[in-house]
N, C-alpha and C. Protein backbone atom coordinates (compact mmCIF):
# COMPACT_ATOMS: atom_id res chain seq x y z
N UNK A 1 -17.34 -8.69 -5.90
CA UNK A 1 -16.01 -8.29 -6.33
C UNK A 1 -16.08 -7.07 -7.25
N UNK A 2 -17.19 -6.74 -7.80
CA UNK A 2 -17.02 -5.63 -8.39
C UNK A 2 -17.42 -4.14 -8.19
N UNK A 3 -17.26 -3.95 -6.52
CA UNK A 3 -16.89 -3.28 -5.88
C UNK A 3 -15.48 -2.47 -6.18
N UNK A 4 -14.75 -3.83 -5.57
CA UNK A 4 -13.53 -4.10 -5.16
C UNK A 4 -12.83 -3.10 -6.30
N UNK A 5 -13.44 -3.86 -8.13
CA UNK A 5 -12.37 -3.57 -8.70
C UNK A 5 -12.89 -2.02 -9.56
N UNK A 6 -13.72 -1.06 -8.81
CA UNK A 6 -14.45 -0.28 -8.76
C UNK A 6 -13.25 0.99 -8.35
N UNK A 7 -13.12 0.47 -6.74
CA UNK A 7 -12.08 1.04 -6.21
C UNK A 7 -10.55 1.19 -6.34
N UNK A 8 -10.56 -0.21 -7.32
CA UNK A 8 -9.23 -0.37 -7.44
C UNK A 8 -8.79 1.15 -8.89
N UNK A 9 -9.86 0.95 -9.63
CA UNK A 9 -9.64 1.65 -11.08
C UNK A 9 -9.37 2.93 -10.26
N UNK A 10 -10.25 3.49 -9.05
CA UNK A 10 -10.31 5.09 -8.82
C UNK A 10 -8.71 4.80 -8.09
N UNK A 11 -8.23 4.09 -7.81
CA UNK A 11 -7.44 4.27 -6.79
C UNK A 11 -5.92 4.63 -8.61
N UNK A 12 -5.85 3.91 -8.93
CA UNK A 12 -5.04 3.67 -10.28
C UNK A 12 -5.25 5.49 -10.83
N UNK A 13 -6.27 5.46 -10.67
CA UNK A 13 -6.58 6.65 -11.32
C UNK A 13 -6.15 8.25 -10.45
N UNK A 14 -6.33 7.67 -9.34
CA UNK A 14 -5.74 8.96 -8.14
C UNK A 14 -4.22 8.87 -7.95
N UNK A 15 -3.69 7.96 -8.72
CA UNK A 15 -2.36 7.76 -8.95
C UNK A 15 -1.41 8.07 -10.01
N UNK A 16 -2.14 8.59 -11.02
CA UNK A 16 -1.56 9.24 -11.82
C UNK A 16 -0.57 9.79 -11.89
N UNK A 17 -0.48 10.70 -10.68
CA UNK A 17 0.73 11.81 -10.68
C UNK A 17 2.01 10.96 -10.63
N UNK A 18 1.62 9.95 -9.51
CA UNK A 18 2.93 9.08 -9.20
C UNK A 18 3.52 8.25 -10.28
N UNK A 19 2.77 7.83 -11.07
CA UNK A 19 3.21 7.22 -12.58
C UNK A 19 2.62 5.96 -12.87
N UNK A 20 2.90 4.91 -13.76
CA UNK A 20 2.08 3.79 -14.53
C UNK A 20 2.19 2.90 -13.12
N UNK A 21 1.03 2.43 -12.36
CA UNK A 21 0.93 1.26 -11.92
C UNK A 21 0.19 0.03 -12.09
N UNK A 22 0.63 -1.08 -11.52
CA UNK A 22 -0.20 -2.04 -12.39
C UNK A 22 -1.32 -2.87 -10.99
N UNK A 23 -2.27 -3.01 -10.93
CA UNK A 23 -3.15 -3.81 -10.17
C UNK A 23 -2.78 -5.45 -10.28
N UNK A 24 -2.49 -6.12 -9.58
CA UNK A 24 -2.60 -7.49 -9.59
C UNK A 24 -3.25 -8.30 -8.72
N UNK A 25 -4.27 -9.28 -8.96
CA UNK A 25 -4.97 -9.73 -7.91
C UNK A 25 -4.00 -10.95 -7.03
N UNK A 26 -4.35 -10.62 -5.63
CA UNK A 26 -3.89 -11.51 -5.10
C UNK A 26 -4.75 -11.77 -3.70
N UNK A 27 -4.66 -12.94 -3.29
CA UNK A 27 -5.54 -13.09 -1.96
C UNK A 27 -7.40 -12.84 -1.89
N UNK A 28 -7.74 -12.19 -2.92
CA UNK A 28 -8.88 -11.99 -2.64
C UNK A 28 -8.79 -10.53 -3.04
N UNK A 29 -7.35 -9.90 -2.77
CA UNK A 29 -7.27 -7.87 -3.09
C UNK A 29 -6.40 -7.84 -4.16
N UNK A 30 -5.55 -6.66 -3.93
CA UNK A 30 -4.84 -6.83 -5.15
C UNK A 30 -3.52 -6.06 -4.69
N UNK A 31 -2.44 -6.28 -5.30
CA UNK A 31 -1.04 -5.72 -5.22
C UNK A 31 -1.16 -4.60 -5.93
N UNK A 32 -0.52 -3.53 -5.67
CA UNK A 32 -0.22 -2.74 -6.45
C UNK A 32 0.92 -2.35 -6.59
N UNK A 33 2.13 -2.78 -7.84
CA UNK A 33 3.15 -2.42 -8.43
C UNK A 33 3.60 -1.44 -9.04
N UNK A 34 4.68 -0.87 -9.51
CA UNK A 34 5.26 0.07 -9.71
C UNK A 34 6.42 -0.18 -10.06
N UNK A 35 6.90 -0.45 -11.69
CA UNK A 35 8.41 -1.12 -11.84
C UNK A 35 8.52 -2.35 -11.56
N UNK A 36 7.67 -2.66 -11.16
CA UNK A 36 7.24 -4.37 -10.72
C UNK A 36 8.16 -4.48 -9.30
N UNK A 37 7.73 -3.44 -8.20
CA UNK A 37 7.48 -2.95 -7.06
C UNK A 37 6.61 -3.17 -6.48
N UNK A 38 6.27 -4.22 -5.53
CA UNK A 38 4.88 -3.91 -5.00
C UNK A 38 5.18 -2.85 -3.73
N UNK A 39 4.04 -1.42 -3.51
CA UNK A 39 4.24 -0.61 -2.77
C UNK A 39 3.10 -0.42 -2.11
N UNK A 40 1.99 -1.40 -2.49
CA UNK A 40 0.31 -0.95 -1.78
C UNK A 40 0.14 -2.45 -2.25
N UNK A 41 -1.41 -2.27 -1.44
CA UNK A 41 -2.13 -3.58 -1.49
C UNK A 41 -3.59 -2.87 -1.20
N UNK A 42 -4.75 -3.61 -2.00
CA UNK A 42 -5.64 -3.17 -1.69
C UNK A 42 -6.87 -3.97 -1.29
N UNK A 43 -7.29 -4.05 0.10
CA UNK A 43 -7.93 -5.18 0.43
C UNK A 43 -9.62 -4.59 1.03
N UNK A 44 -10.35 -5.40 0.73
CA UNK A 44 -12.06 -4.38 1.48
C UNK A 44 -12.18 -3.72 1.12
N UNK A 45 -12.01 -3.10 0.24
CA UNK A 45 -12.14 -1.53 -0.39
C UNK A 45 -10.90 -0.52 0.11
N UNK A 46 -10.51 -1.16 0.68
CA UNK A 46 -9.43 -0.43 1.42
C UNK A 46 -7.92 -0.36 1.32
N UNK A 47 -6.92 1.21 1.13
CA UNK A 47 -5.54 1.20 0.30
C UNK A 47 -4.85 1.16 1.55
N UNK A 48 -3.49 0.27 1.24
CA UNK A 48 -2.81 0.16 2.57
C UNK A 48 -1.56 0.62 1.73
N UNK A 49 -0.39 1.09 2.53
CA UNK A 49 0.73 1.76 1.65
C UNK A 49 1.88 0.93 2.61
N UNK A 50 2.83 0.27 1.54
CA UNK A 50 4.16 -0.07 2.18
C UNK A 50 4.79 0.46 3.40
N UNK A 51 5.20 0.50 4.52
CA UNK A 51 6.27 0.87 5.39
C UNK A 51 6.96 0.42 5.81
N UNK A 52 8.24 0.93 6.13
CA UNK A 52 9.67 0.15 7.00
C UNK A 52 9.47 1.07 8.14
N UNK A 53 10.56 1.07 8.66
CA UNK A 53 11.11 1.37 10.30
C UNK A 53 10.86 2.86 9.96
N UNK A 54 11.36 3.33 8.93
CA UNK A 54 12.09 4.77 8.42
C UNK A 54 10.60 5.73 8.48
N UNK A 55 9.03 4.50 8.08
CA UNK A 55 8.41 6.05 7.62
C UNK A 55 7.21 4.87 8.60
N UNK A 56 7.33 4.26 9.23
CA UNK A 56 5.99 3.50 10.06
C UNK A 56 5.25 4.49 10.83
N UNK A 57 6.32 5.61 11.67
CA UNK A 57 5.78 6.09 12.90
C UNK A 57 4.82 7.35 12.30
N UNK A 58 4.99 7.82 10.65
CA UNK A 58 4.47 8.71 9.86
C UNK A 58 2.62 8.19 9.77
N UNK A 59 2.49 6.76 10.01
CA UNK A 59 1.07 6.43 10.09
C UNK A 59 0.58 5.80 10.97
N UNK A 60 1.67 5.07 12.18
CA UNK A 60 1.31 5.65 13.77
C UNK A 60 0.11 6.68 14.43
N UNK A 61 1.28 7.84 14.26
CA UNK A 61 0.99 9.12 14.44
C UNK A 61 -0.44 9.49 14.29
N UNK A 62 -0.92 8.89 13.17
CA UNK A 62 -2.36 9.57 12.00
C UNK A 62 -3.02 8.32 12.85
N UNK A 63 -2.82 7.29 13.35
CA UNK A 63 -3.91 6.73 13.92
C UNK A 63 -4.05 5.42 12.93
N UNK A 64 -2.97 5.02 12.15
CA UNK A 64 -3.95 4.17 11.33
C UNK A 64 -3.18 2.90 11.61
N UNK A 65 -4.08 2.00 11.21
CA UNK A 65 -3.85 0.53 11.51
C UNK A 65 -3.07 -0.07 10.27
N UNK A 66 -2.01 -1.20 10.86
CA UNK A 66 -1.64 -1.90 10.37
C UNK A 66 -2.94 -2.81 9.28
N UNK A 67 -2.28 -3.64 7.83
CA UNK A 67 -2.54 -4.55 7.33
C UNK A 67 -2.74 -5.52 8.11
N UNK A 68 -4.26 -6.24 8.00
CA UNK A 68 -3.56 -7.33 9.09
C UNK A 68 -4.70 -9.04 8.95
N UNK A 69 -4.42 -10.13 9.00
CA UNK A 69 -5.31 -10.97 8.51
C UNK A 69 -5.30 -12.33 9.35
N UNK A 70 -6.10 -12.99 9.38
CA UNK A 70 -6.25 -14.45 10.77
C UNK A 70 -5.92 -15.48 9.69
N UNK A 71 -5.10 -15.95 10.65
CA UNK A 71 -4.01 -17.44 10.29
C UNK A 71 -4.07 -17.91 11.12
N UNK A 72 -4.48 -19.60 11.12
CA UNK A 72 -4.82 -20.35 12.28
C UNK A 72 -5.42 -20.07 13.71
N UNK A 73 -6.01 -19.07 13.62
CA UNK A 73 -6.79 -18.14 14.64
C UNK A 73 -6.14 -16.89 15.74
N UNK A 74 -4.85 -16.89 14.92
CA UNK A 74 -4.30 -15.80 15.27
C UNK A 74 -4.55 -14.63 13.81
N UNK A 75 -4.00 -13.31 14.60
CA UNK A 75 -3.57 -12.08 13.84
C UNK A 75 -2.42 -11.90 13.09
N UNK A 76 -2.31 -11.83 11.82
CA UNK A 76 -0.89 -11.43 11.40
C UNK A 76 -0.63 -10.33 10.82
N UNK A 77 -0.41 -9.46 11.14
CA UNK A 77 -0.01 -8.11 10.78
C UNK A 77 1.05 -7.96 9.40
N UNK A 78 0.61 -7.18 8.86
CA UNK A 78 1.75 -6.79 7.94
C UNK A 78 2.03 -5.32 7.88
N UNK A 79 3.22 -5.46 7.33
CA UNK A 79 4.24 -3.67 7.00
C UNK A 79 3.38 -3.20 6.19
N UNK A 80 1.88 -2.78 6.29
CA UNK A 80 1.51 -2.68 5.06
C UNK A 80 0.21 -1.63 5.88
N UNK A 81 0.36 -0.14 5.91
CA UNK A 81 -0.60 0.41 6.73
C UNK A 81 -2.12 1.44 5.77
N UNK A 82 -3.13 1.32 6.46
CA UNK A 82 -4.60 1.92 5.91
C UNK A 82 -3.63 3.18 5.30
N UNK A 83 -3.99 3.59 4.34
CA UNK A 83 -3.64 5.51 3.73
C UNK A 83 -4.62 6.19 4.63
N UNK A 84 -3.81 7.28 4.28
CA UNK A 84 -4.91 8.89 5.48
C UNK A 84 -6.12 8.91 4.17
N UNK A 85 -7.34 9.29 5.06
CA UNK A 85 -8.35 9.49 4.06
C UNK A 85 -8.19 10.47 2.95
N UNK A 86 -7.45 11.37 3.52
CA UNK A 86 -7.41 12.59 2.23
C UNK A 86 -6.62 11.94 1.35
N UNK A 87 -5.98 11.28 1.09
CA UNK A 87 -4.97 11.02 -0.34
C UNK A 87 -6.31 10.46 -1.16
N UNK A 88 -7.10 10.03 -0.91
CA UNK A 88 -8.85 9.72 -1.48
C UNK A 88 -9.56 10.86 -1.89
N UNK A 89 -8.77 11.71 -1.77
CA UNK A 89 -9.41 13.02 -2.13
C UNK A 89 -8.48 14.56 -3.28
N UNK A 90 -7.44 13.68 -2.62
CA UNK A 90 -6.02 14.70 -3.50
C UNK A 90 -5.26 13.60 -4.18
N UNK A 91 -5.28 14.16 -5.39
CA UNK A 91 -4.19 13.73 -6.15
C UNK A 91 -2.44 14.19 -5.63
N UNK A 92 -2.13 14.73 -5.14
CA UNK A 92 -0.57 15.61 -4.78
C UNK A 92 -0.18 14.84 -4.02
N UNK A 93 -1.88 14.66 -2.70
CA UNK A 93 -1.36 13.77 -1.14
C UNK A 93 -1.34 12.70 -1.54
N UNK A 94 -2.08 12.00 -2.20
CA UNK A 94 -1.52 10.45 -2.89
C UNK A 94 -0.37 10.00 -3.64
N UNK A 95 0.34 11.12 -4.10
CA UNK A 95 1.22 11.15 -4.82
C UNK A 95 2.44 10.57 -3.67
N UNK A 96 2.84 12.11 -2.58
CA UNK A 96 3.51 11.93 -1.65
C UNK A 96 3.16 10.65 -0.53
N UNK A 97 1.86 10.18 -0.64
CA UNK A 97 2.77 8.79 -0.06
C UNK A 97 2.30 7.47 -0.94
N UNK A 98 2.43 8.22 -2.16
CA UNK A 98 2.62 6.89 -2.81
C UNK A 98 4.47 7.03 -2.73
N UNK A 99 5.29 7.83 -3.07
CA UNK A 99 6.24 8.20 -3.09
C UNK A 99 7.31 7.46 -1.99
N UNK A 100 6.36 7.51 -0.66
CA UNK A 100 7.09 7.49 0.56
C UNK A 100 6.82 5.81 0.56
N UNK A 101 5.62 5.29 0.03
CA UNK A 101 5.59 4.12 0.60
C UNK A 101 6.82 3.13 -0.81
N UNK A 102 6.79 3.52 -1.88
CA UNK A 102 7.57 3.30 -2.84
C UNK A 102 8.72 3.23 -2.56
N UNK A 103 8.95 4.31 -1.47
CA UNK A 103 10.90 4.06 -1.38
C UNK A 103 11.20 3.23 -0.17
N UNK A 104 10.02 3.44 0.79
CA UNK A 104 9.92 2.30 1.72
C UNK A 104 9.84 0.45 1.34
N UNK A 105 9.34 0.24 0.25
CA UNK A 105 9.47 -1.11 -0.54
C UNK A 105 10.62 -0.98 -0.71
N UNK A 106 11.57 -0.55 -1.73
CA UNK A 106 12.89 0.02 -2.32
C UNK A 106 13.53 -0.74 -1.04
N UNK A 107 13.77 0.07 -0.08
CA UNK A 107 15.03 -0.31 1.21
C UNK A 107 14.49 -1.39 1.66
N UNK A 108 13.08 -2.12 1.62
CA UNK A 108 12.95 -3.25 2.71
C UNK A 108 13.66 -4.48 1.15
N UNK A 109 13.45 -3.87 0.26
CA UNK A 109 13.84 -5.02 -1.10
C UNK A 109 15.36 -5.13 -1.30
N UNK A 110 16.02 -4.07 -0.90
CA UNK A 110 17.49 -4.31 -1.16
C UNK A 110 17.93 -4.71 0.48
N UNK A 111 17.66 -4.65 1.39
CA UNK A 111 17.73 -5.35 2.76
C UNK A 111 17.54 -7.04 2.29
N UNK A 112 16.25 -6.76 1.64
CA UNK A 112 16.54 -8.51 1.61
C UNK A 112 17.64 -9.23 0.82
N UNK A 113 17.47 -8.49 -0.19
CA UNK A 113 18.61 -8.97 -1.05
C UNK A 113 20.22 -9.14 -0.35
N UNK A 114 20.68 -7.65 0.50
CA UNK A 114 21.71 -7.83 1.30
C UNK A 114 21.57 -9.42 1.99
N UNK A 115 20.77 -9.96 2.74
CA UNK A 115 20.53 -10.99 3.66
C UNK A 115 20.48 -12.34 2.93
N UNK A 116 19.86 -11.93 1.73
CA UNK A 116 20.04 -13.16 1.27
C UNK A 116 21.18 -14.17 0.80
């Protein structure tokens, strides 16, 4: 695990631009909040960023895979997709989709609330 929380600090730390977030462990990875937002999750060493309908086809496109984990020997996918490698490398590009995946939480959180 102390890998894990290796990656988690650089990841906190490549996040700066976007503003105070907080790491929380969950599952084995960890949430990552924002306003007490969760907008990422970080699981294997690996950052996955929130999406809805509005910005999914934005990491489609790039090739990247859904969040995704075995429950009773099936697959369960989540809204929750790998980041492009470069935001691992730029502070600006991490910024912009920390940004994008942030407002993507935002609308899937007031959707629920509408429904509820």
């Amino acid at each position: 695990m102390g890998k894990s929380n290796e990656f988690v600090e650089f990841i906190l730390e490549m996040l700066q631009l976007f503003g105070y977030v907080v790491a929380k462990p969950m599952f084995g990875g960890y949430g990552l909040y924002a306003d007490g937002v969760m907008f990422a999750l970080v699981a294997d060493d690996t950052l996955y960023f929130k999406a809805d309908e509005l910005i999914k086809n934005d990491f489609i496109e790039l090739g990247l895979a859904p969040f995704s984990y075995a429950k009773n020997g099936a697959q369960c996918k989540m809204s929750y997709y790998s980041a492009p490698d470069d935001v691992l490398e730029d502070m600006e590009n991490m910024n912009v989709w920390a940004q994008k995946a942030y407002a993507a939480a935002l609308r899937v959180n007031k959707q629920k609330q509408r429904t509820a």
